[in-house]
PDB file of N, CA and C in Angstrom:
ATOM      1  N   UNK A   1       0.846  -1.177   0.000  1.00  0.00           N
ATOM      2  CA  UNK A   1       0.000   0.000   0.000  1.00  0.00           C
ATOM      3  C   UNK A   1       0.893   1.242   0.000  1.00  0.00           C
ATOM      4  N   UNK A   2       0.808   2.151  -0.733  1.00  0.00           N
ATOM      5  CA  UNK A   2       1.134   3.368  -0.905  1.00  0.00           C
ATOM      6  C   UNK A   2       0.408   4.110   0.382  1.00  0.00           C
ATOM      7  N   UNK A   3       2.362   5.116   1.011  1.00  0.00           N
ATOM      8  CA  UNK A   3       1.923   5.866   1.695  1.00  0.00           C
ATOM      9  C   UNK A   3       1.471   7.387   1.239  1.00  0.00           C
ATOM     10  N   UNK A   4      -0.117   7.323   1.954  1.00  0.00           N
ATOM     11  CA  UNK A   4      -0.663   9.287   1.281  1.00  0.00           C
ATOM     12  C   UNK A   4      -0.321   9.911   1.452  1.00  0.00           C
ATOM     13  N   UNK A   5      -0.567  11.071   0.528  1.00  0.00           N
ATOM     14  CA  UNK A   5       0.361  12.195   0.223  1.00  0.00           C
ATOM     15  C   UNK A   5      -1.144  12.729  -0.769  1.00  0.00           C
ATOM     16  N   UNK A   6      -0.388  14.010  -0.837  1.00  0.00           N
ATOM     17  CA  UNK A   6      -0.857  15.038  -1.671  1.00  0.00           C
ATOM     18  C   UNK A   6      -0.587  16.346  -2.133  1.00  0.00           C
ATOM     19  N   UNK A   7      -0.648  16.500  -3.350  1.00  0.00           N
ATOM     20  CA  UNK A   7      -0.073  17.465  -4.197  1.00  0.00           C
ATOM     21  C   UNK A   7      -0.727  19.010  -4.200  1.00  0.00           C
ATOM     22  N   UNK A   8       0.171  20.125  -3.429  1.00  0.00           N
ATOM     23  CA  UNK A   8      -0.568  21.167  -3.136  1.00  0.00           C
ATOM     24  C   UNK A   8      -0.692  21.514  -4.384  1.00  0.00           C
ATOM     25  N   UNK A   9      -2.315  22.582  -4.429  1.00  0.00           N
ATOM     26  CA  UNK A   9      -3.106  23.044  -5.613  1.00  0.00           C
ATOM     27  C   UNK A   9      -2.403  24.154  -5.936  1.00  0.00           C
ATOM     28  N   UNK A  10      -1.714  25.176  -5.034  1.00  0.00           N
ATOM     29  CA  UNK A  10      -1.041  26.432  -4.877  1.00  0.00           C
ATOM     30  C   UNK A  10       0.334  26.228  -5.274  1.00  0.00           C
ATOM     31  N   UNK A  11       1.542  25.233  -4.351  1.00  0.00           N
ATOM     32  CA  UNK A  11       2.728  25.409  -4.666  1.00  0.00           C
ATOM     33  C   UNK A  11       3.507  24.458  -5.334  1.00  0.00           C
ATOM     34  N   UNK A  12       2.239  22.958  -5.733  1.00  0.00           N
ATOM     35  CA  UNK A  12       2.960  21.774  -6.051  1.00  0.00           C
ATOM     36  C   UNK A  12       3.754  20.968  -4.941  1.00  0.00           C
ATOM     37  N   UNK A  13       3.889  21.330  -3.990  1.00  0.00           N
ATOM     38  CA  UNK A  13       4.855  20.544  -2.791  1.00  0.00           C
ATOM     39  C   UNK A  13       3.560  19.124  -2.303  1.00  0.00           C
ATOM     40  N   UNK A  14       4.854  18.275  -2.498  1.00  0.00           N
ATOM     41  CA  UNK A  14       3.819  17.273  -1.998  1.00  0.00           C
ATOM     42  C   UNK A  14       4.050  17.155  -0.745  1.00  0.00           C
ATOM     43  N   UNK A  15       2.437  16.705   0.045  1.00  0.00           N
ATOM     44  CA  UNK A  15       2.536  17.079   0.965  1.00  0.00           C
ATOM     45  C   UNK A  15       2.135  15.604   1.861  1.00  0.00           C
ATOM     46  N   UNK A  16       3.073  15.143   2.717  1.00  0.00           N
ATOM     47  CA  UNK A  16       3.318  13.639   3.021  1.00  0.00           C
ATOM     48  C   UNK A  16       2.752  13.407   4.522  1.00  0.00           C
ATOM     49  N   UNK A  17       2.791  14.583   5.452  1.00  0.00           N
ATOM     50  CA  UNK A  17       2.612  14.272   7.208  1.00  0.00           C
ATOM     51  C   UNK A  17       2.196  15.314   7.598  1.00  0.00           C
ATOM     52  N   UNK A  18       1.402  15.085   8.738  1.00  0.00           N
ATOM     53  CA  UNK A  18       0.824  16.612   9.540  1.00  0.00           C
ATOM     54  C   UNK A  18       2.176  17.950   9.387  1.00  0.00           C
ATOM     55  N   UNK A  19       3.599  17.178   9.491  1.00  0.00           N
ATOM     56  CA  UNK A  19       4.588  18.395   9.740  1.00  0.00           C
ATOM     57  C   UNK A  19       4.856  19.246   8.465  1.00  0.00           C
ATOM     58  N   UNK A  20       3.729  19.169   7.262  1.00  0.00           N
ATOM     59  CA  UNK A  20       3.912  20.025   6.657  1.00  0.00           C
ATOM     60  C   UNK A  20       2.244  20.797   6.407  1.00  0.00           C
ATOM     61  N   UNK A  21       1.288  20.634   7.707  1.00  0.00           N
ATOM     62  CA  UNK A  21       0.300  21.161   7.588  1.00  0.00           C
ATOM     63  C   UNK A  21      -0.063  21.970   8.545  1.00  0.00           C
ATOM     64  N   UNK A  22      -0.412  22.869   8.457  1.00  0.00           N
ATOM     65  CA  UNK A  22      -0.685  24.077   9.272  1.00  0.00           C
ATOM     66  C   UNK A  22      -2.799  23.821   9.650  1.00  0.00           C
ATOM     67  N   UNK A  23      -3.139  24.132  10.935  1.00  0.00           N
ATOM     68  CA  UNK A  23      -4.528  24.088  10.995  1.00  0.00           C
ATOM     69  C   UNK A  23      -5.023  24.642  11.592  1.00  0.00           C
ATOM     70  N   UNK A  24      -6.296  25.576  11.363  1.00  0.00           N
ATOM     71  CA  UNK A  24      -7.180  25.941  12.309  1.00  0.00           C
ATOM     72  C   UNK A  24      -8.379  25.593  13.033  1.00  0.00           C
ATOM     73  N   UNK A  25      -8.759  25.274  14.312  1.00  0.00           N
ATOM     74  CA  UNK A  25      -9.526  24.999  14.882  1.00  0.00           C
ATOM     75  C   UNK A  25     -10.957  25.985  15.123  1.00  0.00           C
ATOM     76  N   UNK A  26     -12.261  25.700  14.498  1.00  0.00           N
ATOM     77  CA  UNK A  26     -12.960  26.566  14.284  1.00  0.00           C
ATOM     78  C   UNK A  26     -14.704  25.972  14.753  1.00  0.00           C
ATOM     79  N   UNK A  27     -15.567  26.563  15.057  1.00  0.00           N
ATOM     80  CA  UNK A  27     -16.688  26.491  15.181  1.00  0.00           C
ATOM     81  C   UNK A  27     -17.211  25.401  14.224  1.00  0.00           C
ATOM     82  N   UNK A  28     -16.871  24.943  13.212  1.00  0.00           N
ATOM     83  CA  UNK A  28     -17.391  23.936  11.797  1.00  0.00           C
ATOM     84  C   UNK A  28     -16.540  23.648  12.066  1.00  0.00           C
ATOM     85  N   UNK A  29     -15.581  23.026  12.522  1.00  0.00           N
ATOM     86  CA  UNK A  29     -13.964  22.070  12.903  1.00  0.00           C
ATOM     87  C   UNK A  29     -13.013  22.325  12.236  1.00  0.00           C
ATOM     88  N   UNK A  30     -11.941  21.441  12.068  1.00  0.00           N
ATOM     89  CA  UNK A  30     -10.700  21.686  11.358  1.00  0.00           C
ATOM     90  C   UNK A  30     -10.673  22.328  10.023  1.00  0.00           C
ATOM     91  N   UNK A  31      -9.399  23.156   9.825  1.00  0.00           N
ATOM     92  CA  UNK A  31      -9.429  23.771   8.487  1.00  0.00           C
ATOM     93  C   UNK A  31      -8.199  23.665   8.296  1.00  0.00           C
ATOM     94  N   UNK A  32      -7.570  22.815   6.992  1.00  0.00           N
ATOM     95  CA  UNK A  32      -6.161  22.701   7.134  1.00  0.00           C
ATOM     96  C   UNK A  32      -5.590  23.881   5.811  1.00  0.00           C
ATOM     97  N   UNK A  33      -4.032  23.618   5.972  1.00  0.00           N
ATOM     98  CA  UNK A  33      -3.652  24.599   5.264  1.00  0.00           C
ATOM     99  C   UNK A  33      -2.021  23.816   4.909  1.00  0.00           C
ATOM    100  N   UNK A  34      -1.503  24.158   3.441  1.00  0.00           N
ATOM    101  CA  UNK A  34       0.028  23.865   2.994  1.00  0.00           C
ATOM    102  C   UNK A  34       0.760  24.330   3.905  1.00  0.00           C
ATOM    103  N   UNK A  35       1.802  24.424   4.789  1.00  0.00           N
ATOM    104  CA  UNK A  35       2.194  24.980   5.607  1.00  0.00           C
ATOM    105  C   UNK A  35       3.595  26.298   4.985  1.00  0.00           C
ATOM    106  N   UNK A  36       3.685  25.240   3.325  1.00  0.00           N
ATOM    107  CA  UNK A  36       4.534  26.263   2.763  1.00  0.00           C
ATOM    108  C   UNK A  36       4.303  27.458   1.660  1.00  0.00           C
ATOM    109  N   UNK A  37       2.900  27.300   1.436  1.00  0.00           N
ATOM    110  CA  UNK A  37       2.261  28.723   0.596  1.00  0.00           C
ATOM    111  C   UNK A  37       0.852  28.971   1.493  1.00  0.00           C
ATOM    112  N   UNK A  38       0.029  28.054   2.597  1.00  0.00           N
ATOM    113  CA  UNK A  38      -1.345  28.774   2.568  1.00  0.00           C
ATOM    114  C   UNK A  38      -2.429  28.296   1.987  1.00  0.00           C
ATOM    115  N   UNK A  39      -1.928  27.407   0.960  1.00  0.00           N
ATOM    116  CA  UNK A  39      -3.559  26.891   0.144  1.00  0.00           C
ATOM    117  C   UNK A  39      -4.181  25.952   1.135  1.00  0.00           C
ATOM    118  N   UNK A  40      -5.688  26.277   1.197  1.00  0.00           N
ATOM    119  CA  UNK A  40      -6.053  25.040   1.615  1.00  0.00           C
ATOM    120  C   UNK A  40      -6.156  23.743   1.219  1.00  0.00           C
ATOM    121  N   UNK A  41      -6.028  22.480   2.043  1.00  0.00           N
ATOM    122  CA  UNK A  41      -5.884  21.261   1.848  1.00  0.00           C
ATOM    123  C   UNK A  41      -7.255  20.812   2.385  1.00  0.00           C
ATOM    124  N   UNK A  42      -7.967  19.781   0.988  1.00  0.00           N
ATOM    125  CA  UNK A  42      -8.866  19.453   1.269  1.00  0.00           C
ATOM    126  C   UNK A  42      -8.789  18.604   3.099  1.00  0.00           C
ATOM    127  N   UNK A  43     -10.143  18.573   3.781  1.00  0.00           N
ATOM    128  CA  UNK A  43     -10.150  17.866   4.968  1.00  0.00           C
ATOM    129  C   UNK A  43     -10.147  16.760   5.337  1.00  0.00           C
ATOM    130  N   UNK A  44     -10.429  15.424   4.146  1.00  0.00           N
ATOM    131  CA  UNK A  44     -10.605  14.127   4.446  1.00  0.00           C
ATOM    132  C   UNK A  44      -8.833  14.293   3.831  1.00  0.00           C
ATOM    133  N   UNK A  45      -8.056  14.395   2.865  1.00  0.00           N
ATOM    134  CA  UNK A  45      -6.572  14.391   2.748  1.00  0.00           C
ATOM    135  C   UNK A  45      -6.083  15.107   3.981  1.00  0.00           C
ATOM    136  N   UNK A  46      -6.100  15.784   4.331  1.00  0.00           N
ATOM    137  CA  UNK A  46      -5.306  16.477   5.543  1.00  0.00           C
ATOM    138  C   UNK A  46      -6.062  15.303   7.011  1.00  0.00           C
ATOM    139  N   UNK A  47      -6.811  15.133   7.026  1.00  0.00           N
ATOM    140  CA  UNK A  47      -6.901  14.143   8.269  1.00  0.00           C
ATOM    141  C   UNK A  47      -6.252  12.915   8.259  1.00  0.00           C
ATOM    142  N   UNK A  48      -6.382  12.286   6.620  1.00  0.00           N
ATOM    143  CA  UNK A  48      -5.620  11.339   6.422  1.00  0.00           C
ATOM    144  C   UNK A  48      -3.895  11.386   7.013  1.00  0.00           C
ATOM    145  N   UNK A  49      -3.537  12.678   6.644  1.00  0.00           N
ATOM    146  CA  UNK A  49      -2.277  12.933   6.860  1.00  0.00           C
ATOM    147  C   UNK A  49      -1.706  12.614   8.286  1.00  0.00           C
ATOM    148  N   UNK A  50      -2.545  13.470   8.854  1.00  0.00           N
ATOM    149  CA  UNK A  50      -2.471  14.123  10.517  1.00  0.00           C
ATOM    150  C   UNK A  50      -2.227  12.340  11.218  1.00  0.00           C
ATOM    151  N   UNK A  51      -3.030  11.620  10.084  1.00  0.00           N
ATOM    152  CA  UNK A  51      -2.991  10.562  11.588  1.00  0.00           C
ATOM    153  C   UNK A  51      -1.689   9.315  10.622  1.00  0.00           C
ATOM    154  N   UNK A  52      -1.135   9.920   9.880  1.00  0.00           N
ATOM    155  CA  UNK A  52       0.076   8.800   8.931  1.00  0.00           C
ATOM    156  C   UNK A  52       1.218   8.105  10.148  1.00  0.00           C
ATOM    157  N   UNK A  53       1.386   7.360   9.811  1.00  0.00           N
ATOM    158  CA  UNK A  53       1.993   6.440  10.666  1.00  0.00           C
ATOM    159  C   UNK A  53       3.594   6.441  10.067  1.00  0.00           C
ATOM    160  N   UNK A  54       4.563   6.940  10.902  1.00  0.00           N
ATOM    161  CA  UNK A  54       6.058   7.267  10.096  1.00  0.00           C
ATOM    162  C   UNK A  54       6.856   6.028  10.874  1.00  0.00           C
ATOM    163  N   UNK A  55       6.410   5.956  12.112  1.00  0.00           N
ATOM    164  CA  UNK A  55       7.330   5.019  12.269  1.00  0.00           C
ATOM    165  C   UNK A  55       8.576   4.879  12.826  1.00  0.00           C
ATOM    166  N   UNK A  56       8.570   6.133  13.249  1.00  0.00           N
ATOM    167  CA  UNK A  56       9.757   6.839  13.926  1.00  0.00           C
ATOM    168  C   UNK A  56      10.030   6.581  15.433  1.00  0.00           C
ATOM    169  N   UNK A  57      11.023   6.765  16.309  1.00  0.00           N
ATOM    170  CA  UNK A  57      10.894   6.870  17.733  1.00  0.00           C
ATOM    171  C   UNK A  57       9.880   7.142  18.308  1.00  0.00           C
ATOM    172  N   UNK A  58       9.553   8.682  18.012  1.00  0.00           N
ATOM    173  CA  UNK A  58       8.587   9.117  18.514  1.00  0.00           C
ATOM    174  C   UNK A  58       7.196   9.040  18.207  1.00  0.00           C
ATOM    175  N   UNK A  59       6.922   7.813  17.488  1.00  0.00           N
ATOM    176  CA  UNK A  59       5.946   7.781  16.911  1.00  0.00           C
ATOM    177  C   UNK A  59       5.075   6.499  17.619  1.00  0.00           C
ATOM    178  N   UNK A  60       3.499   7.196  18.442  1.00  0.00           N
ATOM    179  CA  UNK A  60       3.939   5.885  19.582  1.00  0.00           C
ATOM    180  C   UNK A  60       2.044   5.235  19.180  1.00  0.00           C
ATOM    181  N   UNK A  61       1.743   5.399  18.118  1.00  0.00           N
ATOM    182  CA  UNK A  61       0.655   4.618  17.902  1.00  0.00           C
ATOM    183  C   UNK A  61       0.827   3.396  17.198  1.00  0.00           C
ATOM    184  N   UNK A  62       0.466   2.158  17.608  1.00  0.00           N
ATOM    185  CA  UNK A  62       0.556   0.633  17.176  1.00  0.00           C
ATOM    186  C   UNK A  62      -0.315   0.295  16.350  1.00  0.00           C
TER     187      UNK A  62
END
């Protein structure tokens, strides 16, 4: 299985883990954002992101 990602609409940066998404918390819920131009990122791709599994040390969900 291919890990998700997605291709910003604004700067082209693909965009692989929450650490390249910026978000606001709002009355209608999350609103994500490219963290390196601003465009918004649709919300079912950016949630997908937020919860990607890297696998790292610090990465402590099983």
């Amino acid at each position: 299985m291919t890990e998700p990602s997605h291709r910003c609409d604004g700067c082209g940066a693909t965009l692989g883990s929450k650490d390249e998404l910026d978000h606001e918390s709002g009355a209608g819920g999350r609103s994500w954002y490219c963290r390196y131009c601003g465009t918004a990122v649709p919300g079912i791709v950016a949630e997908k992101l937020s919860h990607r599994r890297d696998g790292s040390a610090t990465d402590r969900r099983s």
